[in-house]
Protein backbone atom coordinates (compact mmCIF):
# COMPACT_ATOMS: atom_id res chain seq x y z
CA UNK A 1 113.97 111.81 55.83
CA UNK A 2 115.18 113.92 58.51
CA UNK A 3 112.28 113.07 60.76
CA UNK A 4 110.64 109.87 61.77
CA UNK A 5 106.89 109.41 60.51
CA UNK A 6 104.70 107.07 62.46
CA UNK A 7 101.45 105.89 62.40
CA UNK A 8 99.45 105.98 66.01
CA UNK A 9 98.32 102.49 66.67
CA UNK A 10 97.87 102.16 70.23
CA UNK A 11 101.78 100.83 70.98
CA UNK A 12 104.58 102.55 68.63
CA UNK A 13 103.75 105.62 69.33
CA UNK A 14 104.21 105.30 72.77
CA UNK A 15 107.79 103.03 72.31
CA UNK A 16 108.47 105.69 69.94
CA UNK A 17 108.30 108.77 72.80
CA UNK A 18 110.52 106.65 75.11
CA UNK A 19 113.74 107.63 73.65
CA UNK A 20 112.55 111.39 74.30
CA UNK A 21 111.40 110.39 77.54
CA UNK A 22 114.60 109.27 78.65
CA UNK A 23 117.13 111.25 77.75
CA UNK A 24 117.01 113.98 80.30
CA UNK A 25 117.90 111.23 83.34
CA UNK A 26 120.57 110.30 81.16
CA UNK A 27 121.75 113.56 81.15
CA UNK A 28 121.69 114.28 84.27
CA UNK A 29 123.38 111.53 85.89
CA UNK A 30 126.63 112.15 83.67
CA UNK A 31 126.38 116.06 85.27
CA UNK A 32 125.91 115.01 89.14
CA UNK A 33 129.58 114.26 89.55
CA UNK A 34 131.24 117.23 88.20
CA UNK A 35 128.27 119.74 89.82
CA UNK A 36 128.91 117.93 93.30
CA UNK A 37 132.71 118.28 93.32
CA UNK A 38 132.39 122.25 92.13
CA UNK A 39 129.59 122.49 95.00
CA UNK A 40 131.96 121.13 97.77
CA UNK A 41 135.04 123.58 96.50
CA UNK A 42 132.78 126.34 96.92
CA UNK A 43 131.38 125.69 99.88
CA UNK A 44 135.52 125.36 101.21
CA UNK A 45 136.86 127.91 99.57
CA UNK A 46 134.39 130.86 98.39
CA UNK A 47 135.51 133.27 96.12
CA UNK A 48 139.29 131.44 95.33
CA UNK A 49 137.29 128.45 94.01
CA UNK A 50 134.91 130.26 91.86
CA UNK A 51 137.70 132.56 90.35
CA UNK A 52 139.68 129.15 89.55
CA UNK A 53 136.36 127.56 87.95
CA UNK A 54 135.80 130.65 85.97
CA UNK A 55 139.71 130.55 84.34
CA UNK A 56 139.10 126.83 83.96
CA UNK A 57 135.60 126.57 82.31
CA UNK A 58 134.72 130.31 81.38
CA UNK A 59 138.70 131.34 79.73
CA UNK A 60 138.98 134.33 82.16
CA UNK A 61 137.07 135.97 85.18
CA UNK A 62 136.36 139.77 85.36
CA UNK A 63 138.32 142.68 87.22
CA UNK A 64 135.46 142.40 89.66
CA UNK A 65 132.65 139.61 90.69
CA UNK A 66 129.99 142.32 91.23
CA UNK A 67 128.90 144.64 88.25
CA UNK A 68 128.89 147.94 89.86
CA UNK A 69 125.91 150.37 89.49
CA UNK A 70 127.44 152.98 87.52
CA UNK A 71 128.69 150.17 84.95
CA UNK A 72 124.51 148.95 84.69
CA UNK A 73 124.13 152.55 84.60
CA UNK A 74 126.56 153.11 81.39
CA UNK A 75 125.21 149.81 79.85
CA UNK A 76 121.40 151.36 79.76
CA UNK A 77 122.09 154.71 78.60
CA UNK A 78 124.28 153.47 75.70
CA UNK A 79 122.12 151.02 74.16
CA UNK A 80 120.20 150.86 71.47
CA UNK A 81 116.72 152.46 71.81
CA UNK A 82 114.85 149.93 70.07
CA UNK A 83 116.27 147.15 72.12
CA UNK A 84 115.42 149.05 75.37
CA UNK A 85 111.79 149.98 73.86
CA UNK A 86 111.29 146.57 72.80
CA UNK A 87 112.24 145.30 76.55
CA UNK A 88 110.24 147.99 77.76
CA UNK A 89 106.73 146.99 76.23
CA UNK A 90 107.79 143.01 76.98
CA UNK A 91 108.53 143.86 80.75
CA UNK A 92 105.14 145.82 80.56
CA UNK A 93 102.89 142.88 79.15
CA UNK A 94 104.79 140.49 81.94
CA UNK A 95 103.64 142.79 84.53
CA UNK A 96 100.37 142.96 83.39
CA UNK A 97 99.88 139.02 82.88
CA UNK A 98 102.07 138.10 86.49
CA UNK A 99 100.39 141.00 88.53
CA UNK A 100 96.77 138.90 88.76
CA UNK A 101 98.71 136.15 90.55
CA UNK A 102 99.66 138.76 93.65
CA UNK A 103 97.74 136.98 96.56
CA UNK A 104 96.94 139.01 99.41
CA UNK A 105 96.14 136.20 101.56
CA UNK A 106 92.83 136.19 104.27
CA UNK A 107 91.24 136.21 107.82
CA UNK A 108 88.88 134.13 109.20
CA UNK A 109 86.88 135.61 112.06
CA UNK A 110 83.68 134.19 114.13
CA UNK A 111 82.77 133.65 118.47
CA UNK A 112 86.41 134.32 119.57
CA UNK A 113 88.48 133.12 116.99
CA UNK A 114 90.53 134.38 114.34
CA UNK A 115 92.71 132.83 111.82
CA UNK A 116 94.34 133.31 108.35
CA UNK A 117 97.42 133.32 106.23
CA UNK A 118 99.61 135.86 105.37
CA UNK A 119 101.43 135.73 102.42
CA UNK A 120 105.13 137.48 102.57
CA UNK A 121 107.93 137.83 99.54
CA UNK A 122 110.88 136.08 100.33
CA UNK A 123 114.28 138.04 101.85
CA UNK A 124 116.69 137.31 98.72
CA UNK A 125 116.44 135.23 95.83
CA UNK A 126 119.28 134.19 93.39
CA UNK A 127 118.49 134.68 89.39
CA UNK A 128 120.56 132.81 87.47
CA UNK A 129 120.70 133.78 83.98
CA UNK A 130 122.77 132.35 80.91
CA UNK A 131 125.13 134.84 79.19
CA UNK A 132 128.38 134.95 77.96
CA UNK A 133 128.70 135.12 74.34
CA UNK A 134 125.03 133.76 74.15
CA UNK A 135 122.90 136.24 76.44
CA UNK A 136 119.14 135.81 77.32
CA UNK A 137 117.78 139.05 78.13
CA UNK A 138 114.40 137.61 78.25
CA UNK A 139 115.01 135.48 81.14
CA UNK A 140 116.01 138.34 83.06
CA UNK A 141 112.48 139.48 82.56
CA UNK A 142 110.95 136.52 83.14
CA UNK A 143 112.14 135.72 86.33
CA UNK A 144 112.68 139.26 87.79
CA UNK A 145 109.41 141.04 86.91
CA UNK A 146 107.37 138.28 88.72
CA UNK A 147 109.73 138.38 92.02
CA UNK A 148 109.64 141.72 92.12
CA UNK A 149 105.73 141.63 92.40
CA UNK A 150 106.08 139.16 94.92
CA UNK A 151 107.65 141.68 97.06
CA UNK A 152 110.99 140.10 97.22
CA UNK A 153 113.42 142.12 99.15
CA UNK A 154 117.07 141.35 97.46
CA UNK A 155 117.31 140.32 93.85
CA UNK A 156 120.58 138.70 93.32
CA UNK A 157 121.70 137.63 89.57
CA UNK A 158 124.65 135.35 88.48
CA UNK A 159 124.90 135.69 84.78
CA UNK A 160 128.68 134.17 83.16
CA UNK A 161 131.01 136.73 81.79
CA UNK A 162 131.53 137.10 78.10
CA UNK A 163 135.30 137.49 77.05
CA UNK A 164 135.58 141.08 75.28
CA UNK A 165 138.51 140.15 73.23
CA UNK A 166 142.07 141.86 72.52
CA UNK A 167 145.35 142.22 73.76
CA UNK A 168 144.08 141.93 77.44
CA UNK A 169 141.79 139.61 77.96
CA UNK A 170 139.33 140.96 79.47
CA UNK A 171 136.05 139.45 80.72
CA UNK A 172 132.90 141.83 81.65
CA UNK A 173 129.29 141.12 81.52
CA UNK A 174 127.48 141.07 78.28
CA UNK A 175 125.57 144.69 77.89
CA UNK A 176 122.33 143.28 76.93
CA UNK A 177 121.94 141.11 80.24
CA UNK A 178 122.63 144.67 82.18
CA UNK A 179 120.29 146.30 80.12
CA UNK A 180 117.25 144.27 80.86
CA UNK A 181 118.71 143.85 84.52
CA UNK A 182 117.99 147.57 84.93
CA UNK A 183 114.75 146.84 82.88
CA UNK A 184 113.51 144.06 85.57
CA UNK A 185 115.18 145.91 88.96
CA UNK A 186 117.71 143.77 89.39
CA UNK A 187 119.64 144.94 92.56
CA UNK A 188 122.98 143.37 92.47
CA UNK A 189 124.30 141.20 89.31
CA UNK A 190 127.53 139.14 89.82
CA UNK A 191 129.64 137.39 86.81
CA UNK A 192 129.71 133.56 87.49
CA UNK A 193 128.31 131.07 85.85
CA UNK A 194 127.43 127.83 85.90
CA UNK A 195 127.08 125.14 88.71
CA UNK A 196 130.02 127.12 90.72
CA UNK A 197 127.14 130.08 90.54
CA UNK A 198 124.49 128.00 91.91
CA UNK A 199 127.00 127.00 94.75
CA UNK A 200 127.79 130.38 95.42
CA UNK A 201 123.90 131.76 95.81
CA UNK A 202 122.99 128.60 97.79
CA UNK A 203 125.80 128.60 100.22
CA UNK A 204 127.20 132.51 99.93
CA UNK A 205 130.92 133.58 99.64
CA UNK A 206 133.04 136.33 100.46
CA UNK A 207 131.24 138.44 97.78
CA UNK A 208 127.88 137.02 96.73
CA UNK A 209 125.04 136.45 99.40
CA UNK A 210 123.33 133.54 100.55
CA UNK A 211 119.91 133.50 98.78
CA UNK A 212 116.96 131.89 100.07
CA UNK A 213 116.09 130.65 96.39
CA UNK A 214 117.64 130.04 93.01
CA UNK A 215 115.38 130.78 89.99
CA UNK A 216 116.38 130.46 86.21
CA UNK A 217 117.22 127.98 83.51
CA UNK A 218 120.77 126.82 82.51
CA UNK A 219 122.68 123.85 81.11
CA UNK A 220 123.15 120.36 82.32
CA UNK A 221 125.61 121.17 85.09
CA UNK A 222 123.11 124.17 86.12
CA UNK A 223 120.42 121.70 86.75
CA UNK A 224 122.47 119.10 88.31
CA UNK A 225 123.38 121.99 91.11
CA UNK A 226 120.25 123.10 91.73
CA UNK A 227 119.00 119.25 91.87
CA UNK A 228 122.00 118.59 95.08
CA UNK A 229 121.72 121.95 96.30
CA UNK A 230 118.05 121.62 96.77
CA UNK A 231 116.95 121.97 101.05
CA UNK A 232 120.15 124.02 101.58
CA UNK A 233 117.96 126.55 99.19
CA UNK A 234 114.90 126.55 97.63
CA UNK A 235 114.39 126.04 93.60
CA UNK A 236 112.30 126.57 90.76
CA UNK A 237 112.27 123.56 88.68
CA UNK A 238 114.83 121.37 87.38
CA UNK A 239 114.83 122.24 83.63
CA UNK A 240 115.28 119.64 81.20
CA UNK A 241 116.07 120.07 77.49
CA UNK A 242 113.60 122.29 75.75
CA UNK A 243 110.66 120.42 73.84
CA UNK A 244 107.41 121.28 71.92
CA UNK A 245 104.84 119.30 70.83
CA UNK A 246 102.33 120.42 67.96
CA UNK A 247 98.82 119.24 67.27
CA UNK A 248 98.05 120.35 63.48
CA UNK A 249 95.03 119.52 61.11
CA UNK A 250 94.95 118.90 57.57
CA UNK A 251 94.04 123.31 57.27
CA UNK A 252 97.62 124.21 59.11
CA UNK A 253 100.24 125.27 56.98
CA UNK A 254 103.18 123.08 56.95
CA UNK A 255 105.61 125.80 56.81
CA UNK A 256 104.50 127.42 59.80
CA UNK A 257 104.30 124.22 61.74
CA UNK A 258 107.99 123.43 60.26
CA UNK A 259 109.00 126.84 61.73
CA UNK A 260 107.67 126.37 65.13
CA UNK A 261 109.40 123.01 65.37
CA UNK A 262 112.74 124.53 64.32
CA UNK A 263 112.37 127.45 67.09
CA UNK A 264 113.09 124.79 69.51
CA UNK A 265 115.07 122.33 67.64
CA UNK A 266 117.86 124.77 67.64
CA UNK A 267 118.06 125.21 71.27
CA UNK A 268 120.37 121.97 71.68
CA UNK A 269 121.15 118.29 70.13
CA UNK A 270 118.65 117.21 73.01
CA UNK A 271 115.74 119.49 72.27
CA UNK A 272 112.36 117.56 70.99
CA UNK A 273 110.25 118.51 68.40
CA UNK A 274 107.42 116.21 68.39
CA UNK A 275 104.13 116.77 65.39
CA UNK A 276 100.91 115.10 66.47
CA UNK A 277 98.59 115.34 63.30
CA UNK A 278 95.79 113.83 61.33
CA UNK A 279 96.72 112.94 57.83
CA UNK A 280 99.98 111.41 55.82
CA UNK A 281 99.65 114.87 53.86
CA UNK A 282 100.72 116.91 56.37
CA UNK A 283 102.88 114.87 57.65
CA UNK A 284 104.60 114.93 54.52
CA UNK A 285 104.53 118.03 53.74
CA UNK A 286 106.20 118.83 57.38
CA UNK A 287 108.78 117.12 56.49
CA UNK A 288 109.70 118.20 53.34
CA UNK A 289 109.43 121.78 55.14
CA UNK A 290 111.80 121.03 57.84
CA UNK A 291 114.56 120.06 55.15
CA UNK A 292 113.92 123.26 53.24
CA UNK A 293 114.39 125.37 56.15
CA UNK A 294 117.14 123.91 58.18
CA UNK A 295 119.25 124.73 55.01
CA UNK A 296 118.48 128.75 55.91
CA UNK A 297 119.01 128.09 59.86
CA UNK A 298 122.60 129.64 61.28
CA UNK A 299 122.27 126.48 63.95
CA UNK A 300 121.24 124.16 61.48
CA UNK A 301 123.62 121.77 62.25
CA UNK A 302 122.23 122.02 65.94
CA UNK A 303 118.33 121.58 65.05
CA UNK A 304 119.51 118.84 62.59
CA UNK A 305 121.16 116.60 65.18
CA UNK A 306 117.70 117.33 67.29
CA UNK A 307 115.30 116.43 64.74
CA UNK A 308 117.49 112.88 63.88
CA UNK A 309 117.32 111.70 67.62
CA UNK A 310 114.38 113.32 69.36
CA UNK A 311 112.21 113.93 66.55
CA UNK A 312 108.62 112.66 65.82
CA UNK A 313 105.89 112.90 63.30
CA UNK A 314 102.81 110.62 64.47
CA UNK A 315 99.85 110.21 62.56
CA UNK A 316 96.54 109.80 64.36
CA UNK A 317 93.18 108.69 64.15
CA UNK A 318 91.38 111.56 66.36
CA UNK A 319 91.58 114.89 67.67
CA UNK A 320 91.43 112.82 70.82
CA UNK A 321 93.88 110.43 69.90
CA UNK A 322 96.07 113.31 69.63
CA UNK A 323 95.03 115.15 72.98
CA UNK A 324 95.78 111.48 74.81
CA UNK A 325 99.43 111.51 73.37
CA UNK A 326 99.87 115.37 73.91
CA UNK A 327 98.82 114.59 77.44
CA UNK A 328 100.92 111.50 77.98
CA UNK A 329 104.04 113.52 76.87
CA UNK A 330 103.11 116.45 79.09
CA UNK A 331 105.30 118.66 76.97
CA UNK A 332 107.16 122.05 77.80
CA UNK A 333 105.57 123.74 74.99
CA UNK A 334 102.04 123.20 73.14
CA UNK A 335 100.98 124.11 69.86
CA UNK A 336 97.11 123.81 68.53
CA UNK A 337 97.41 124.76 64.76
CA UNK A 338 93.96 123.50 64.73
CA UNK A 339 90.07 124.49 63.10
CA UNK A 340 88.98 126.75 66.40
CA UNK A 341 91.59 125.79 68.93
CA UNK A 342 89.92 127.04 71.63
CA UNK A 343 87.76 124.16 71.43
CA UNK A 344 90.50 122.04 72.03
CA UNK A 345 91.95 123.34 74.84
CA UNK A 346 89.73 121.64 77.32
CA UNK A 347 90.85 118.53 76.12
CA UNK A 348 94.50 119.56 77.61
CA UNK A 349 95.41 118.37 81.06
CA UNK A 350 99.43 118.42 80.89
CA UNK A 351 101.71 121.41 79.19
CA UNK A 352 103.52 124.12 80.29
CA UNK A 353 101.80 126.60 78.24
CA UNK A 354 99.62 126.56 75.05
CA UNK A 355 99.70 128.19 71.86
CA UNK A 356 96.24 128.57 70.49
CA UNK A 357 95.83 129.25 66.75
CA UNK A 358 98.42 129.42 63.39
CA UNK A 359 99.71 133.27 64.36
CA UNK A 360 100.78 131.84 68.16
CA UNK A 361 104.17 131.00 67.49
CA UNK A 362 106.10 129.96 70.22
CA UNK A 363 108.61 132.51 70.26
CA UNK A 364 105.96 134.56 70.87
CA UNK A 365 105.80 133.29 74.64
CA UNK A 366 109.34 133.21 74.62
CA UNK A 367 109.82 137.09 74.24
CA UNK A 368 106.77 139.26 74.75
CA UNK A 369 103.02 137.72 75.47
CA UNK A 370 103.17 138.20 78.93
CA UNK A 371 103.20 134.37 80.02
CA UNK A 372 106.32 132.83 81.66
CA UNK A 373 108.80 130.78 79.39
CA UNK A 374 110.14 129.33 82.56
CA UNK A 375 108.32 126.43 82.30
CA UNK A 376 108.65 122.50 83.46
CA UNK A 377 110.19 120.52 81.05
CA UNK A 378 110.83 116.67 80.55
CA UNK A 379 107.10 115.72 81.39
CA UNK A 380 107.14 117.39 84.54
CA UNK A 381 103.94 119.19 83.40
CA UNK A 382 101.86 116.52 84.96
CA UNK A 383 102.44 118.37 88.23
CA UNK A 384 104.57 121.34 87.78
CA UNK A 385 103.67 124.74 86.79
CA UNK A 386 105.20 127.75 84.88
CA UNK A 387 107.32 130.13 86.70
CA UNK A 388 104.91 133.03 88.34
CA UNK A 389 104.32 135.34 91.30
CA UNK A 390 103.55 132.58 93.56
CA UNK A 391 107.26 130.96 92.99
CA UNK A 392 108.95 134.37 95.00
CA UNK A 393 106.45 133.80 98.00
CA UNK A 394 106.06 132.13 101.32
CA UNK A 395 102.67 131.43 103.36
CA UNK A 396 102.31 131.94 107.12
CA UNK A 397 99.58 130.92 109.09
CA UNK A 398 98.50 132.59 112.41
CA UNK A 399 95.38 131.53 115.30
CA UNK A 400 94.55 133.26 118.07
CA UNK A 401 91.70 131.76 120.00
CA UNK A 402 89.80 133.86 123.76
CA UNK A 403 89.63 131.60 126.72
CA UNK A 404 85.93 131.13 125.77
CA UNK A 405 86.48 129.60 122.16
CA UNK A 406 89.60 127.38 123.25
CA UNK A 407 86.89 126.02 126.33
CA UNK A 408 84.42 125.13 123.48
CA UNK A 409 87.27 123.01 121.77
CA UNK A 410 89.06 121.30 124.63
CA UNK A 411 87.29 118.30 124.86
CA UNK A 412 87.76 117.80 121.07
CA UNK A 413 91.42 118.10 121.38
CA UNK A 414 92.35 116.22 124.31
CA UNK A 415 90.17 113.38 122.58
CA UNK A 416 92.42 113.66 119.31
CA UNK A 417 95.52 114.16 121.37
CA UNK A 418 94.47 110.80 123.79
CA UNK A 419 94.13 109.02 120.16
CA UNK A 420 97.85 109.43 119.45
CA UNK A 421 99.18 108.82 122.86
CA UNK A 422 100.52 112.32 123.13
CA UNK A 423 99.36 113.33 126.92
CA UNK A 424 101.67 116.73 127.06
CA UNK A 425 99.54 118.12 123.67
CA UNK A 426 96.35 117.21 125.53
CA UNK A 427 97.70 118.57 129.22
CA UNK A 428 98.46 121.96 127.50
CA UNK A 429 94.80 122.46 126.45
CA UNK A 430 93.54 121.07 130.31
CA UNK A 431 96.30 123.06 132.16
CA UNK A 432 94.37 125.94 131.49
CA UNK A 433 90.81 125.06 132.73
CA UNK A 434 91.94 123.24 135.75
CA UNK A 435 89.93 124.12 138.46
């Protein structure tokens, strides 16, 4: 079989998920090396050193760094209507989910004092997007549309170039990225990619601004970027390999829960498709599934490698059973193909985001529901959350106390201040009451 099938028993599952568990440190260790010596050439030589990383890695780099306005412009008029609809409605449905995480922050007022927070979008933030011959105009979506509501001032995207073929050689961006760029309000887009493009947002060049955060998924050498470059600029997340774990009854239908196991299987030869489920007859018949299909797959070679070395079919004793693995793995993605899923939900501490029910594919996250797909990865789901409105902001506090209030709570401060031996924080409260 394709697939390993286990039986839960306390120990072997657990052994089993170590492999998984693993491989994304392993990963990015062999990236740090090659990310850190593109990050230093950067930061020496700007622009010179990402136009020799882009002829070295990328082929080619384009006429111009920066994708002018009138070139978005050209891109959005001359595509196809259905695409742009279909962005359209998606970009609507991420509005409408993101907007209910605007926070407006608060004031606190009572007998002289008043406090609160303020909560402000940031100046500039750096999108990075992968493109090239393989664009994802989703993520420009994903990670725009929730900035933007943030009240972000700049929105800066690095996306690679895609080679357009022919005598010339040119390299421009690919059409669909500037479509949904336009879609999200993207205001500038630059053509670099990879680590070299999180160099070039975290420290600035002659041509691309400093950001004050770097946003979006990428490949190993992404990651490992935005892992070294982190305190010079703020990040998202450090995004693993992409992973989904399924919890299916004896009632799901194997050839859906094949399907949604696929949808990330083909991602990469790291991805993990993991099954949790009740019964050696769907396990089985999973299986058996998962080699019909990959024979129809145009990455089937991809998903196959995936499901050899990161796949996992575990049988279980329980619904909780399953819930305490699901947990333990903490994985990107969550399936319940389950008898009324919505009871159990609750019994989910750790995922990135759930799919509840047999028609709540996946992919459906992925492109349109309204929920991020930027989500934490490699069990990082114990403490990290999806990508959202909150990501693209920064909290200020303020206090302004009378004379009167700031009497009342002298003697309580000097006596905290005595505690820890700092006599200048306590003589700036006395200073002011000294007869």
């Amino acid at each position: 079989m394709i697939i390993r099938t286990i039986k839960a028993d306390g120990t072997s599952e657990f052994l089993a998920l170590e492999r998984m568990e693993k491989r994304s440190g392993e990963i990015g260790r062999e990236a740090d090396a090659a990310a850190r010596e593109i990050i230093e050439a950067v930061g020496r030589e700007g622009d010179a050193a990402l136009a020799r990383y882009g002829k070295a890695l990328d082929g080619g780099v384009p006429d111009s760094l920066e994708v002018g306005r009138d070139e978005i412009e050209r891109a959005y008029d001359g595509a196809d209507e259905g695409f742009k609809a279909a962005l359209r409605r998606a970009a609507d449905n991420i509005c409408a989910y993101h907007e209910r995480q605007i926070s407006r922050g608060y004031s606190i007022k009572s007998d002289g004092i008043m406090l609160g927070q303020i909560v402000r979008g940031l100046d500039r933030v750096g999108l990075y997007v992968p493109g090239g011959g393989a664009a994802y105009p989703s993520t420009v979506l994903m990670n725009g549309i929730p900035a933007r509501l943030a009240g972000v001032s700049e929105l800066v995207m690095a996306t690679p170039p895609m080679a357009l073929g022919g005598p010339d050689g040119r390299f421009a961006a690919n059409p669909d990225i500037l479509v949904a760029a336009r879609t999200a309000g993207i205001d500038r887009v630059f053509l670099v990619g990879g680590a070299q493009a999180i160099a070039a947002m975290a420290l600035g060049t002659e041509t691309v601004p400093r950001v004050d955060k770097i946003t979006g998924p990428g490949n190993v050498y992404v990651a490992a970027a935005k892992r070294l470059l982190y305190g010079k600029v703020d990040i998202d997340m450090i995004a693993g390999p992409s992973e989904i774990l399924i919890m299916a009854d004896d009632r799901a239908r194997p050839e859906f829960v094949a399907a949604d196991m696929l949808s990330q299987a083909e991602h990469d030869r790291n991805a993990a498709a993991l099954l949790l489920t009740l019964g050696d007859g769907m396990a089985a018949g999973v299986a058996a599934e998962l080699e019909a299909q990959l024979l129809r797959l145009e990455r089937g070679s991809v998903a196959r490698e995936s499901l050899e070395a990161f796949g996992l079919i575990i049988v279980c004793g329980s619904v909780g059973e399953m819930a305490a693995i699901a947990n333990r793995v903490a994985p990107e993605h969550l399936e319940i193909m389950m008898d009324r899923p919505m009871t159990v939900l609750p019994m989910i501490r750790n995922a990135g985001s759930v799919f509840c029910g047999d028609y709540a594919p996946e992919p459906l996250g992925d492109y349109y529901s309204g929920a991020n797909h930027v989500l934490p990865t490699s069990g990082t789901a114990r403490f990290a959350s999806p990508l959202g409105v909150y990501d693209f902001v920064k909290r200020m506090s303020y206090t302004c106390y009378t004379e009167d209030a700031l009497r009342a709570a002298a003697d309580d401060i000097v006596e905290i201040a005595g505690r820890e031996g700092l006599t200048a924080h306590a003589n700036a409260v006395k200073i002011r009451f000294r007869e």
